[in-house]
N, C-alpha and C. Protein backbone atom coordinates (compact mmCIF):
# COMPACT_ATOMS: atom_id res chain seq x y z
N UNK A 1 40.58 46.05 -61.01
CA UNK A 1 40.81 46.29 -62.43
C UNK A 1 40.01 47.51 -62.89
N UNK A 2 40.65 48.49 -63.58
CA UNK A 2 39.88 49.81 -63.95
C UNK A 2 38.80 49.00 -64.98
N UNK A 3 37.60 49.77 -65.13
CA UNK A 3 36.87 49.37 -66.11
C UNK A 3 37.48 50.66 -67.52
N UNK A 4 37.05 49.63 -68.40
CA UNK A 4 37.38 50.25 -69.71
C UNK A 4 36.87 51.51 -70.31
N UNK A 5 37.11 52.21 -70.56
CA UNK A 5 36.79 53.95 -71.20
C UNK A 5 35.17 53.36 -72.41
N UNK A 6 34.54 53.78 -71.87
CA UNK A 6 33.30 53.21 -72.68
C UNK A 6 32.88 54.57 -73.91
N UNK A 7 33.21 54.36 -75.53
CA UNK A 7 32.82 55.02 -76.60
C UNK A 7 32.05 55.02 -77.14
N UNK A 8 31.21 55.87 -77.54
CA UNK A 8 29.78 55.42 -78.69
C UNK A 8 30.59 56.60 -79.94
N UNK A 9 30.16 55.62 -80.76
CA UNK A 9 30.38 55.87 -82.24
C UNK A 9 29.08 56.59 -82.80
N UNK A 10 28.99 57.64 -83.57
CA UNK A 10 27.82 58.23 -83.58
C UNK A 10 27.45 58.57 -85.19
N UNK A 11 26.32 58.38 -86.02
CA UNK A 11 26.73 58.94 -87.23
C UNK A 11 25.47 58.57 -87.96
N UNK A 12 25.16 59.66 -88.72
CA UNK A 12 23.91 60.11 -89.51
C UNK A 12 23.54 59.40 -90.97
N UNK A 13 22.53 59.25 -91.39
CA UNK A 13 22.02 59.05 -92.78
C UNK A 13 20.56 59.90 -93.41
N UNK A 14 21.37 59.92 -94.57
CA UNK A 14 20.07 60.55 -95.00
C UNK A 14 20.04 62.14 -95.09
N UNK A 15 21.23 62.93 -95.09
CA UNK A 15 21.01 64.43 -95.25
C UNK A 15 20.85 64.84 -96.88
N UNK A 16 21.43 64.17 -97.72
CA UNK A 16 21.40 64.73 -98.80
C UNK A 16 19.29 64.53 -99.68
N UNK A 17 19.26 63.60 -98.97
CA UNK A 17 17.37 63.39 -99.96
C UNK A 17 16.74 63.92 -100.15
N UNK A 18 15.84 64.52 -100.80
CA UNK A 18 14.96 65.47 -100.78
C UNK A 18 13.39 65.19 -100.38
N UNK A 19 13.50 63.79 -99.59
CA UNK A 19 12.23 63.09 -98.89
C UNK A 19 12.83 62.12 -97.45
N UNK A 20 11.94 62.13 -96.79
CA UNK A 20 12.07 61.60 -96.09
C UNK A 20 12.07 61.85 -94.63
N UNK A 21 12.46 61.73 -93.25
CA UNK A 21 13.45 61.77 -92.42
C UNK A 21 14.81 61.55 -92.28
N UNK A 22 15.67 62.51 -91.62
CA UNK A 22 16.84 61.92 -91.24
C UNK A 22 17.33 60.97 -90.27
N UNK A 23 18.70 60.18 -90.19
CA UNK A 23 18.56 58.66 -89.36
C UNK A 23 20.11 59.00 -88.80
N UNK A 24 19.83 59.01 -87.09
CA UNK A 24 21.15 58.68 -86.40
C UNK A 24 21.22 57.30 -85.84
N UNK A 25 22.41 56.82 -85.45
CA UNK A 25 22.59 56.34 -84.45
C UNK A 25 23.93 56.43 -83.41
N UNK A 26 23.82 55.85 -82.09
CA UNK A 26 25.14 55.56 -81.26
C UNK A 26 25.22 53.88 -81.24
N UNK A 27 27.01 53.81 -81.19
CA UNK A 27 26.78 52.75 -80.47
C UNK A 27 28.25 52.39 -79.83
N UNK A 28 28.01 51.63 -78.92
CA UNK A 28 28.87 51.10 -78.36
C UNK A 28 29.50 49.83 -78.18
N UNK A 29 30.18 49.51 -79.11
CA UNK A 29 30.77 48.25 -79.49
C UNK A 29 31.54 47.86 -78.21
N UNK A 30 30.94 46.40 -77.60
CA UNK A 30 32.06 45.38 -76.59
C UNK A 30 33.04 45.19 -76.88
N UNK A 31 33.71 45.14 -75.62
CA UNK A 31 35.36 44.80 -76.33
C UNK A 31 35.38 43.67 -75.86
N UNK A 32 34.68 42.95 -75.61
CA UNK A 32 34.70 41.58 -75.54
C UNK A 32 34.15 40.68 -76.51
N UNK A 33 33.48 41.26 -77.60
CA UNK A 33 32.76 40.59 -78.39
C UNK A 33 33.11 41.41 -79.99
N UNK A 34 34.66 41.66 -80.83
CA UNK A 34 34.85 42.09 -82.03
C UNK A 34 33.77 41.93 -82.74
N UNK A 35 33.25 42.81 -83.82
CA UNK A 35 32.08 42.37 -85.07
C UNK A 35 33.42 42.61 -86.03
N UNK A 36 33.34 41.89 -87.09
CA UNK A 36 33.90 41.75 -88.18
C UNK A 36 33.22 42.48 -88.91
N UNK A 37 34.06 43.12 -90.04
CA UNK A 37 33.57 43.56 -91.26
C UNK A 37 33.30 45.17 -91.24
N UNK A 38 33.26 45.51 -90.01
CA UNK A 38 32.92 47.16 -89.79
C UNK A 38 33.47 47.80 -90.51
N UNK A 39 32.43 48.40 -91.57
CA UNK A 39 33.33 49.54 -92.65
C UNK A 39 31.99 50.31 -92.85
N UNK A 40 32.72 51.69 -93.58
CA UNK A 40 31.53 52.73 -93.82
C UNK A 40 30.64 52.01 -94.65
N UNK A 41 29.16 52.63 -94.27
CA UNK A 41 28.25 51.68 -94.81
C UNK A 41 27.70 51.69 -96.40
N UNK A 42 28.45 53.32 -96.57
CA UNK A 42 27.88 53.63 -97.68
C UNK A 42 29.43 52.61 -98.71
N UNK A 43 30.16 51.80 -98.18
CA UNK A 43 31.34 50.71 -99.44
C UNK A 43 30.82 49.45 -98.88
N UNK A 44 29.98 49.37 -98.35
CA UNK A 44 28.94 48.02 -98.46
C UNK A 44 27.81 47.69 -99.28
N UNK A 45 27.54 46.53 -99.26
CA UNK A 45 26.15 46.25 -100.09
C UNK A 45 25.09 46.19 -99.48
N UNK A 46 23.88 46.95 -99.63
CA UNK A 46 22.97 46.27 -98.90
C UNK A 46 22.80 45.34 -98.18
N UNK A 47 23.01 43.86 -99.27
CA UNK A 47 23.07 42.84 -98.26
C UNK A 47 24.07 42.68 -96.83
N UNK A 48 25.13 42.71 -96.83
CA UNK A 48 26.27 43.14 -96.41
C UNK A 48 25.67 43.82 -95.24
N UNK A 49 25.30 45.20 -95.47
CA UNK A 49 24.78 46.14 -93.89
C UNK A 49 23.51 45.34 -93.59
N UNK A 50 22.69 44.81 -93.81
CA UNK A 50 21.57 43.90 -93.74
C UNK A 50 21.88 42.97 -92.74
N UNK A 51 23.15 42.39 -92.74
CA UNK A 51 23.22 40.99 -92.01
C UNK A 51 24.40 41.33 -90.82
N UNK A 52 25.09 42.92 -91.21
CA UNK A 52 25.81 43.73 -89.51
C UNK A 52 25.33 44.20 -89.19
N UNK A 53 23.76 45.04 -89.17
CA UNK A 53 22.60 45.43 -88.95
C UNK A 53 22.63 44.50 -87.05
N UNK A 54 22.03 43.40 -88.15
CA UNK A 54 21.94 42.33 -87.12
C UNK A 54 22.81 41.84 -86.05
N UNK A 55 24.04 41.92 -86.46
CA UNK A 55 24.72 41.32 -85.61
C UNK A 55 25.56 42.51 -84.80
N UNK A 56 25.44 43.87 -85.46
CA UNK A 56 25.73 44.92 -84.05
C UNK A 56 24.66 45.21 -83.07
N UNK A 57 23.34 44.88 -83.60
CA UNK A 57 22.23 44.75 -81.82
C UNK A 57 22.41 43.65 -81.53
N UNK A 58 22.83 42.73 -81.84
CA UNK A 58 23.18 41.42 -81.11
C UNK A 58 24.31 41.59 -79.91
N UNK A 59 25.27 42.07 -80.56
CA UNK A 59 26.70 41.96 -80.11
C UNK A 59 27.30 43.40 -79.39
N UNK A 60 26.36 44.40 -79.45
CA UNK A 60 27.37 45.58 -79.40
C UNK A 60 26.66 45.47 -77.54
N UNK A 61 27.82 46.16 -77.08
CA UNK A 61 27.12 46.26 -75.88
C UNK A 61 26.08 47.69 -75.23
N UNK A 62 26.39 48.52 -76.45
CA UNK A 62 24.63 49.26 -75.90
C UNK A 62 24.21 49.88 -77.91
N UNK A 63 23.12 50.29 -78.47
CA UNK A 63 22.86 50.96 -80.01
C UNK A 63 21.54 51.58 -79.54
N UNK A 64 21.36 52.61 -80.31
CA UNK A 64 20.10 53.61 -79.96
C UNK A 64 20.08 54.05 -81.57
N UNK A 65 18.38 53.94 -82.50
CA UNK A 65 18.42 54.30 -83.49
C UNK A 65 17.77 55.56 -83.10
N UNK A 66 17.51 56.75 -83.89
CA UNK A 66 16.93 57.88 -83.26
C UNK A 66 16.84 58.13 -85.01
N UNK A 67 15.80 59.53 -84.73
CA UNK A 67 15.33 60.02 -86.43
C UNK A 67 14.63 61.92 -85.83
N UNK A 68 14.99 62.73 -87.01
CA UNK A 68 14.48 63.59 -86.84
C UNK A 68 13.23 64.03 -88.09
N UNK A 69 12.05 64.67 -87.69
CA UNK A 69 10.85 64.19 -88.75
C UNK A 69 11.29 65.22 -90.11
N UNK A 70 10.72 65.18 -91.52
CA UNK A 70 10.61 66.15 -92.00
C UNK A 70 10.31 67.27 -92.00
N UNK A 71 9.48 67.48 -90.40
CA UNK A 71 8.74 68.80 -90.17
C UNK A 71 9.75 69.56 -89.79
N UNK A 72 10.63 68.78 -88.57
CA UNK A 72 11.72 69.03 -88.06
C UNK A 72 13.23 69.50 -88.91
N UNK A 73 13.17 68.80 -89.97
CA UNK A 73 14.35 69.06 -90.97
C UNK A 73 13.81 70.63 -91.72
N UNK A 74 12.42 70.90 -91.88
CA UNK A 74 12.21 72.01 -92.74
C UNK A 74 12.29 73.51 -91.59
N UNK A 75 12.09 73.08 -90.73
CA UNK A 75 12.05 74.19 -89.43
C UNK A 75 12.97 74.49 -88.77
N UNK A 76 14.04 73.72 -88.50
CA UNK A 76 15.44 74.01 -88.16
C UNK A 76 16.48 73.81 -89.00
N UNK A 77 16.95 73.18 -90.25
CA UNK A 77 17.70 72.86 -91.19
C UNK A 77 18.40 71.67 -90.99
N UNK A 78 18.90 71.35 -91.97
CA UNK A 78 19.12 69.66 -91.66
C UNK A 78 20.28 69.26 -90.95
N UNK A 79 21.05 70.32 -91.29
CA UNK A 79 22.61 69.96 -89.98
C UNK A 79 21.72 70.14 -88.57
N UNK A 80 20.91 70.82 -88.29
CA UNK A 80 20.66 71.03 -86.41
C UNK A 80 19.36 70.01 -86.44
N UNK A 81 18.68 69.48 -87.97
CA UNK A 81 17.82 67.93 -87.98
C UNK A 81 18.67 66.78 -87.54
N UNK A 82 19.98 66.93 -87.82
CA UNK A 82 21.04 65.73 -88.11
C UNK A 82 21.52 65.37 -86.65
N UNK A 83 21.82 66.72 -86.01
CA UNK A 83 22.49 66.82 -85.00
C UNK A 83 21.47 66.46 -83.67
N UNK A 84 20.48 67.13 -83.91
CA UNK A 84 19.34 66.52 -83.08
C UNK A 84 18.50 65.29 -83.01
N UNK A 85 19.05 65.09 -83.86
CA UNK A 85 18.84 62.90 -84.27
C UNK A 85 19.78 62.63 -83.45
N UNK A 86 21.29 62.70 -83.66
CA UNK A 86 22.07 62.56 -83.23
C UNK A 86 22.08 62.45 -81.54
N UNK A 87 21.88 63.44 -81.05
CA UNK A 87 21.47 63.81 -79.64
C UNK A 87 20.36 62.78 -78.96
N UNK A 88 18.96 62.63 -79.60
CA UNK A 88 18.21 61.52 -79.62
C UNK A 88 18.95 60.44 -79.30
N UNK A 89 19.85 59.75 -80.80
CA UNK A 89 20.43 58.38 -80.22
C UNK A 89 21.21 58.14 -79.23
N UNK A 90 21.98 59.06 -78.95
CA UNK A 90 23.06 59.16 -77.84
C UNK A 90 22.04 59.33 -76.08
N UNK A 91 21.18 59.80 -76.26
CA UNK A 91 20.29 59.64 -75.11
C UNK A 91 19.32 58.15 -75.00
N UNK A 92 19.86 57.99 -76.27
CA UNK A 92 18.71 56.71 -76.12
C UNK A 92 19.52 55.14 -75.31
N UNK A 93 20.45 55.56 -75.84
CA UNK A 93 21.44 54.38 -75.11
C UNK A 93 21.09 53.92 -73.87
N UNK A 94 21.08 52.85 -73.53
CA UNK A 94 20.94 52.28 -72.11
C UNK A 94 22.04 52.59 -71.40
N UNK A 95 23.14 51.78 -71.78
CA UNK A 95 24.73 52.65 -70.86
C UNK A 95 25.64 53.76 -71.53
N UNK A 96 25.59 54.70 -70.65
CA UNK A 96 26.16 55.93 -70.62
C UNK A 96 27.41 56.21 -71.11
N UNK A 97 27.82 56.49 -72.49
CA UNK A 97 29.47 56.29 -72.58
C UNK A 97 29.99 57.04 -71.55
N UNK A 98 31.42 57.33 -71.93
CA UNK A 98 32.20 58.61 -71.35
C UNK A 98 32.64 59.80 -72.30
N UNK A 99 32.69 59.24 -73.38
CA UNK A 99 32.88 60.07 -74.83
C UNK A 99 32.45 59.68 -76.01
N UNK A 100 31.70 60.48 -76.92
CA UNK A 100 31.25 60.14 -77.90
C UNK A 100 32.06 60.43 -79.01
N UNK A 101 32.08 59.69 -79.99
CA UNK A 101 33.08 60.11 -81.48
C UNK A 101 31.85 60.43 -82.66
N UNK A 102 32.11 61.42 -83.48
CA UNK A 102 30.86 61.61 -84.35
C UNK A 102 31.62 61.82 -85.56
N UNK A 103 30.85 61.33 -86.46
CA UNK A 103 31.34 61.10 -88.15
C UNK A 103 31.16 62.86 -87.98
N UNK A 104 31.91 63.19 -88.86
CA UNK A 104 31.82 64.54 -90.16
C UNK A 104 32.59 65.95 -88.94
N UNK A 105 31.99 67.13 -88.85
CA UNK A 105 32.87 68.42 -88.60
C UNK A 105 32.33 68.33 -87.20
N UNK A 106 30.53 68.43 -87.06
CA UNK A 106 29.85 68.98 -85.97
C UNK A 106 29.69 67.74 -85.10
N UNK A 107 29.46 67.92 -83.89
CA UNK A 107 29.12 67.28 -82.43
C UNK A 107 27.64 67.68 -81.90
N UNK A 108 26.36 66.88 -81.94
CA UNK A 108 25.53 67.34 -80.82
C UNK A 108 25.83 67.51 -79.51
N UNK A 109 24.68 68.41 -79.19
CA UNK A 109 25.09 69.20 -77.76
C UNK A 109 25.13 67.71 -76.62
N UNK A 110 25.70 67.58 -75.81
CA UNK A 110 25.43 65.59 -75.27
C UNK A 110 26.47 66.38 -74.11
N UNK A 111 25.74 65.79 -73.01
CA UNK A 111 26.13 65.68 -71.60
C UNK A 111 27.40 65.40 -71.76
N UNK A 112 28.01 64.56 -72.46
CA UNK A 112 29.96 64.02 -72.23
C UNK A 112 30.72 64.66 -73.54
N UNK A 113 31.88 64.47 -72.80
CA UNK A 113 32.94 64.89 -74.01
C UNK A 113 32.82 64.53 -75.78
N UNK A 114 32.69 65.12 -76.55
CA UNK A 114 32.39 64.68 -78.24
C UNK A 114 33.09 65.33 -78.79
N UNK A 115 34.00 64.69 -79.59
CA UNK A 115 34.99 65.01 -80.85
C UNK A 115 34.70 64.38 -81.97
N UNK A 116 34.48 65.47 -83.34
CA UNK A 116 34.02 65.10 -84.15
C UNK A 116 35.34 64.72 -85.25
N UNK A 117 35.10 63.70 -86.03
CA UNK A 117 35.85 63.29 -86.58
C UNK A 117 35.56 62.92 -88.30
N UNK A 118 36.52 63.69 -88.97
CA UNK A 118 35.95 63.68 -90.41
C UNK A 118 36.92 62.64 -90.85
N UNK A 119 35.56 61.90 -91.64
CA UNK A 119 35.70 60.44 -92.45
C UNK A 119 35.82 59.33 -91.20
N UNK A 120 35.10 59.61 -90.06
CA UNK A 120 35.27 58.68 -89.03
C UNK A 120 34.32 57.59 -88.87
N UNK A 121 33.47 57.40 -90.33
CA UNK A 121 32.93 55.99 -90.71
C UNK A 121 33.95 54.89 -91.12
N UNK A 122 34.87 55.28 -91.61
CA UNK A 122 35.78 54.40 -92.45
C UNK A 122 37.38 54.52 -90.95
N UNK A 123 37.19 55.74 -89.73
CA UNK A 123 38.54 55.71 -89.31
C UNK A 123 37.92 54.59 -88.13
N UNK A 124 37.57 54.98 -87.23
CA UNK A 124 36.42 54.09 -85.69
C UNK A 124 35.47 53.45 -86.13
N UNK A 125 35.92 51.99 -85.54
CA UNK A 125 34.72 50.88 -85.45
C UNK A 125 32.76 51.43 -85.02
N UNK A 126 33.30 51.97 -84.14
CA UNK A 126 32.16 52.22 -83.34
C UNK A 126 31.16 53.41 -84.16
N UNK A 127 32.21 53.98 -85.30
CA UNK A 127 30.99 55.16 -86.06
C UNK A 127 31.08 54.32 -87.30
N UNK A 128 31.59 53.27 -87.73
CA UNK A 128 30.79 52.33 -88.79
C UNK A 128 29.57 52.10 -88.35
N UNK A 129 30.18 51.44 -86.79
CA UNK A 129 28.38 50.45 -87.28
C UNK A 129 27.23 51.30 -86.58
N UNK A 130 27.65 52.55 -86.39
CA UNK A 130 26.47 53.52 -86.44
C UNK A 130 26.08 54.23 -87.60
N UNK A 131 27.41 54.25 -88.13
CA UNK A 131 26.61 54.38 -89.83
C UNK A 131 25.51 53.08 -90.80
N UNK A 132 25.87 52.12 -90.12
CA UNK A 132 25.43 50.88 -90.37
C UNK A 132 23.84 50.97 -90.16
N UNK A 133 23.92 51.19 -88.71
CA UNK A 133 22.55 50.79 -88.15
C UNK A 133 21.35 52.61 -88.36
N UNK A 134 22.37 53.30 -88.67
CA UNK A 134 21.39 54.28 -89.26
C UNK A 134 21.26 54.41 -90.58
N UNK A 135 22.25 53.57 -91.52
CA UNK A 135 21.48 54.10 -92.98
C UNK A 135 20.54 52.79 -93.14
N UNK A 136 20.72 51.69 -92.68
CA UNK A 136 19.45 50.51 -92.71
C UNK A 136 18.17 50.91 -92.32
N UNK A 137 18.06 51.90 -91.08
CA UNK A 137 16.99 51.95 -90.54
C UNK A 137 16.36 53.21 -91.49
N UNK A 138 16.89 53.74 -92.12
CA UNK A 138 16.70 54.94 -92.64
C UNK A 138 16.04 54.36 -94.20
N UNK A 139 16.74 53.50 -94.82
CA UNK A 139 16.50 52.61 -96.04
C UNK A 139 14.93 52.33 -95.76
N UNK A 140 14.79 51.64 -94.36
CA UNK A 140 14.10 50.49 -94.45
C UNK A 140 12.58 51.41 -94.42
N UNK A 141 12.70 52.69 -93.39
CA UNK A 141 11.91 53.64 -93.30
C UNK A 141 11.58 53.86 -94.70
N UNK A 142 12.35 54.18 -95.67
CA UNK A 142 11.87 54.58 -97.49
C UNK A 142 11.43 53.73 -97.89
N UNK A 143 11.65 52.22 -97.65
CA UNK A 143 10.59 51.08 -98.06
C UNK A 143 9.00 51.26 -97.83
N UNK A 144 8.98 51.64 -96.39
CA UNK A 144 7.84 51.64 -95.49
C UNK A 144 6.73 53.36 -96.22
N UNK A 145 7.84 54.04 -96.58
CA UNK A 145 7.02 55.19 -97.07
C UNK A 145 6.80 54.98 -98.88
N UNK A 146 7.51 53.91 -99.69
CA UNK A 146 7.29 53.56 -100.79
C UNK A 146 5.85 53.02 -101.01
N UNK A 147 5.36 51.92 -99.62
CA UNK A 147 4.16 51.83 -99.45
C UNK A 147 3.62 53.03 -99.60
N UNK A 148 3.13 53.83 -99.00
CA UNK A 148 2.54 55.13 -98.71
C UNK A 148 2.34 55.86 -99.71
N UNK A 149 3.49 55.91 -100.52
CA UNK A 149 3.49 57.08 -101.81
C UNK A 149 4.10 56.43 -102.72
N UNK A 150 3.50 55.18 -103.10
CA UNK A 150 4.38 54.52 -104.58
C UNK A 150 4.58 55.28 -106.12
N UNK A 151 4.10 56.33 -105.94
CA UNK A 151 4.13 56.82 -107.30
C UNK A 151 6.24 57.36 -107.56
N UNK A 152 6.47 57.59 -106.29
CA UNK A 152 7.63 58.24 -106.15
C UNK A 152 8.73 57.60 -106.15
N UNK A 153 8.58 56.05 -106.13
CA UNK A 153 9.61 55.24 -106.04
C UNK A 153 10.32 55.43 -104.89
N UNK A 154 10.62 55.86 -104.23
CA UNK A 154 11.27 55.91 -103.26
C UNK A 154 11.94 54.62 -102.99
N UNK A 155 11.65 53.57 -103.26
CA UNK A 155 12.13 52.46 -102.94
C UNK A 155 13.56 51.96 -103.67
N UNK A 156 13.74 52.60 -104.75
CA UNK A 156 14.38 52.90 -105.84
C UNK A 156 15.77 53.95 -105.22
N UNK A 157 15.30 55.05 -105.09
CA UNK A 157 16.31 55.76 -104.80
C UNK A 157 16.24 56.56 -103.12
N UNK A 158 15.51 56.00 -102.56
CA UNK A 158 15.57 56.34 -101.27
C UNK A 158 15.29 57.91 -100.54
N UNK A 159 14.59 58.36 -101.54
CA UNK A 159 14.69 60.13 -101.56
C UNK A 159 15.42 61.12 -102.17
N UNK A 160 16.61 60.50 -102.82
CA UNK A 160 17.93 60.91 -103.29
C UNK A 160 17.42 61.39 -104.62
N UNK A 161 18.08 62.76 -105.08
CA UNK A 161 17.27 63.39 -106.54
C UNK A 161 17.28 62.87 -107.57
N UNK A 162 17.31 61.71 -108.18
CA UNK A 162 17.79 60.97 -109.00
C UNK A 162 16.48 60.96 -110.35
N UNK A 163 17.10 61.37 -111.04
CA UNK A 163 16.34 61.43 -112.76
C UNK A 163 15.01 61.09 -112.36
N UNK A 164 14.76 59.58 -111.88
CA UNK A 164 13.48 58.90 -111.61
C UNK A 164 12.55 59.62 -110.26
N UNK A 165 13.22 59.97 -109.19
CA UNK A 165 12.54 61.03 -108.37
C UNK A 165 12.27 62.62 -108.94
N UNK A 166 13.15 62.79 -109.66
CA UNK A 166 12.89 64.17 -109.69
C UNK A 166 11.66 64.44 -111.00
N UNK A 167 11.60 63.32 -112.26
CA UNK A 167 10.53 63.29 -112.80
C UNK A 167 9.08 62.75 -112.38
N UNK A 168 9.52 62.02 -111.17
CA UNK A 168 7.91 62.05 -110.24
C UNK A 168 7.64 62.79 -109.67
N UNK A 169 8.47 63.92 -109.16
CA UNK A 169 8.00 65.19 -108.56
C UNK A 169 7.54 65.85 -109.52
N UNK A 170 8.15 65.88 -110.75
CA UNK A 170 7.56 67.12 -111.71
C UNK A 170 5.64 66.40 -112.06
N UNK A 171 5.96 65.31 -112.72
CA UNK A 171 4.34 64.68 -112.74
C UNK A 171 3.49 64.86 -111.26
N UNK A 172 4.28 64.48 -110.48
CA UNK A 172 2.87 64.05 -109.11
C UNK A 172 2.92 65.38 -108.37
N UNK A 173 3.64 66.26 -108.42
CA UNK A 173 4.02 67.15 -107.20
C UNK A 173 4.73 66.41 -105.91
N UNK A 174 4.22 67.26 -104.98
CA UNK A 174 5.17 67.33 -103.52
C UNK A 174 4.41 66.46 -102.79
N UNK A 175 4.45 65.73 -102.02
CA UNK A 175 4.23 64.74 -100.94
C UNK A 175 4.34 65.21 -99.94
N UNK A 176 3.80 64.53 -98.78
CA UNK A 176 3.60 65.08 -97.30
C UNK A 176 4.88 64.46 -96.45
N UNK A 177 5.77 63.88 -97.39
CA UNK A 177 7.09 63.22 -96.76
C UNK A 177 8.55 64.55 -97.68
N UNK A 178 7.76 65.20 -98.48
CA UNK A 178 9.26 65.51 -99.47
C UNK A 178 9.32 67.07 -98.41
N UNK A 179 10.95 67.28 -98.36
CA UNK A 179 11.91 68.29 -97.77
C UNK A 179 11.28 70.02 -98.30
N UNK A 180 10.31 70.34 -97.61
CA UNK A 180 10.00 71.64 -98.28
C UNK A 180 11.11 72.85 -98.10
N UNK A 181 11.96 72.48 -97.86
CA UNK A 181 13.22 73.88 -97.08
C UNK A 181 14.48 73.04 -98.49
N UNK A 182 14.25 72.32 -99.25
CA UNK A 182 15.03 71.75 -100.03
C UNK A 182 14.55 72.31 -101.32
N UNK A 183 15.84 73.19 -102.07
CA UNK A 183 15.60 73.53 -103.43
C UNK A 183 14.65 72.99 -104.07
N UNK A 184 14.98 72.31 -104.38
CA UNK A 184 14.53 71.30 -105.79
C UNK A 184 13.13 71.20 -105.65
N UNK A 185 12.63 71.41 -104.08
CA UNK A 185 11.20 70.86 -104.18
C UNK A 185 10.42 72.08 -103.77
N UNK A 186 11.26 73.34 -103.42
CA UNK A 186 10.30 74.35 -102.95
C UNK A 186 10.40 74.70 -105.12
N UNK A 187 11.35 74.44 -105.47
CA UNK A 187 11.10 75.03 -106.97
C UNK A 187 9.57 74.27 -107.30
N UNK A 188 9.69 73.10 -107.10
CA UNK A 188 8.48 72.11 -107.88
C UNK A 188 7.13 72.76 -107.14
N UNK A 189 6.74 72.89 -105.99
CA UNK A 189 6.35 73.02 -105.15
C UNK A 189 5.16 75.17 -105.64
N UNK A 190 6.52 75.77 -106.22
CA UNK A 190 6.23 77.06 -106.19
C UNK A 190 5.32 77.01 -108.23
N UNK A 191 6.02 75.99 -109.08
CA UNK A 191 5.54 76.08 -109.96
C UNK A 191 4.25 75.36 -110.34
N UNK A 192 3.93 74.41 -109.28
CA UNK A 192 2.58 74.05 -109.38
C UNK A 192 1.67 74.49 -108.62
N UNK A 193 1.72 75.96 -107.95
CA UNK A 193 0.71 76.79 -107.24
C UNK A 193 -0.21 77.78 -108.12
């Protein structure tokens, strides 16, 4: 019996924030074991990606979370931050696909065949629940840095420029987590020098 064409689904969180790290993952969903519910993560609820979180490292038969740092996003830009997350998770995998599918235009550079596919959170199973398992891990990371720098809320809006972040940047300044290669904060950044 041929064995089956093995796919990892590949796909990013976190480019638009103006804090943080960015969050990939791969994965490779069993075809022996369907997950229900696989949809882009961003028409789910929290709770919702919270509890397929769980049950695609349970069930999938290989997931690799990977992250590229802020130092990394300000020094190379965030598509070749994104893409090199990307690359990360896809190496991180225990079994080796044969082809990778990647949400949006671009493909990291990856040993096997990769076709990128726009809106391919919502088209392939396999780049849901890598959208899944990277915007959770990416969330859960802004929890973990809300500790760190509570003045910023982050917990709130996740890094994302939102009224309430962008008036804690103007009060507190720049943080050792916020995007210095990102408008908004090299502006904040240049007027409180």
């Amino acid at each position: 019996m041929k064995k089956p064409k093995l796919i990892a689904g590949v796909d990013e969180a976190g480019r638009g924030p103006l804090a943080g790290p960015v969050y990939a993952a791969a994965v490779i969903l069993s075809p022996r074991v369907p997950i229900e519910g696989l949809a882009d993560s961003k028409k789910l609820t929290a709770k919702r990606r919270d509890a397929l979180f769980d049950v695609i490292q349970r069930d999938a038969l290989s997931w690799a979370i990977a992250s590229a740092s802020v130092e990394e996003i300000d020094a190379i830009n965030i598509l070749q931050a994104s893409l090199l997350a990307m690359r990360r998770a896809v190496e991180g995998l225990a079994t080796q696909p044969h082809e990778i599918l990647v949400d949006g235009l671009f493909c990291p550079t990856v040993s096997m065949p990769a076709r990128a596919i726009v809106k391919g959170d919502s088209k392939e199973p396999a780049i849901s629940a890598a959208s899944i398992l990277a915007k959770v891990a990416r969330d859960r990371e802004m929890y973990r840095l809300h500790e760190q720098f509570p003045r910023y809320r982050f917990d709130l809006h996740k890094g994302y420029g939102t009224v309430v972040h962008m008036a804690a940047l103007a009060k507190h300044g720049v943080s050792p987590v916020h995007r210095l290669s990102y408008a908004p904060v090299r502006k904040i950044l240049f007027k409180n020098q």
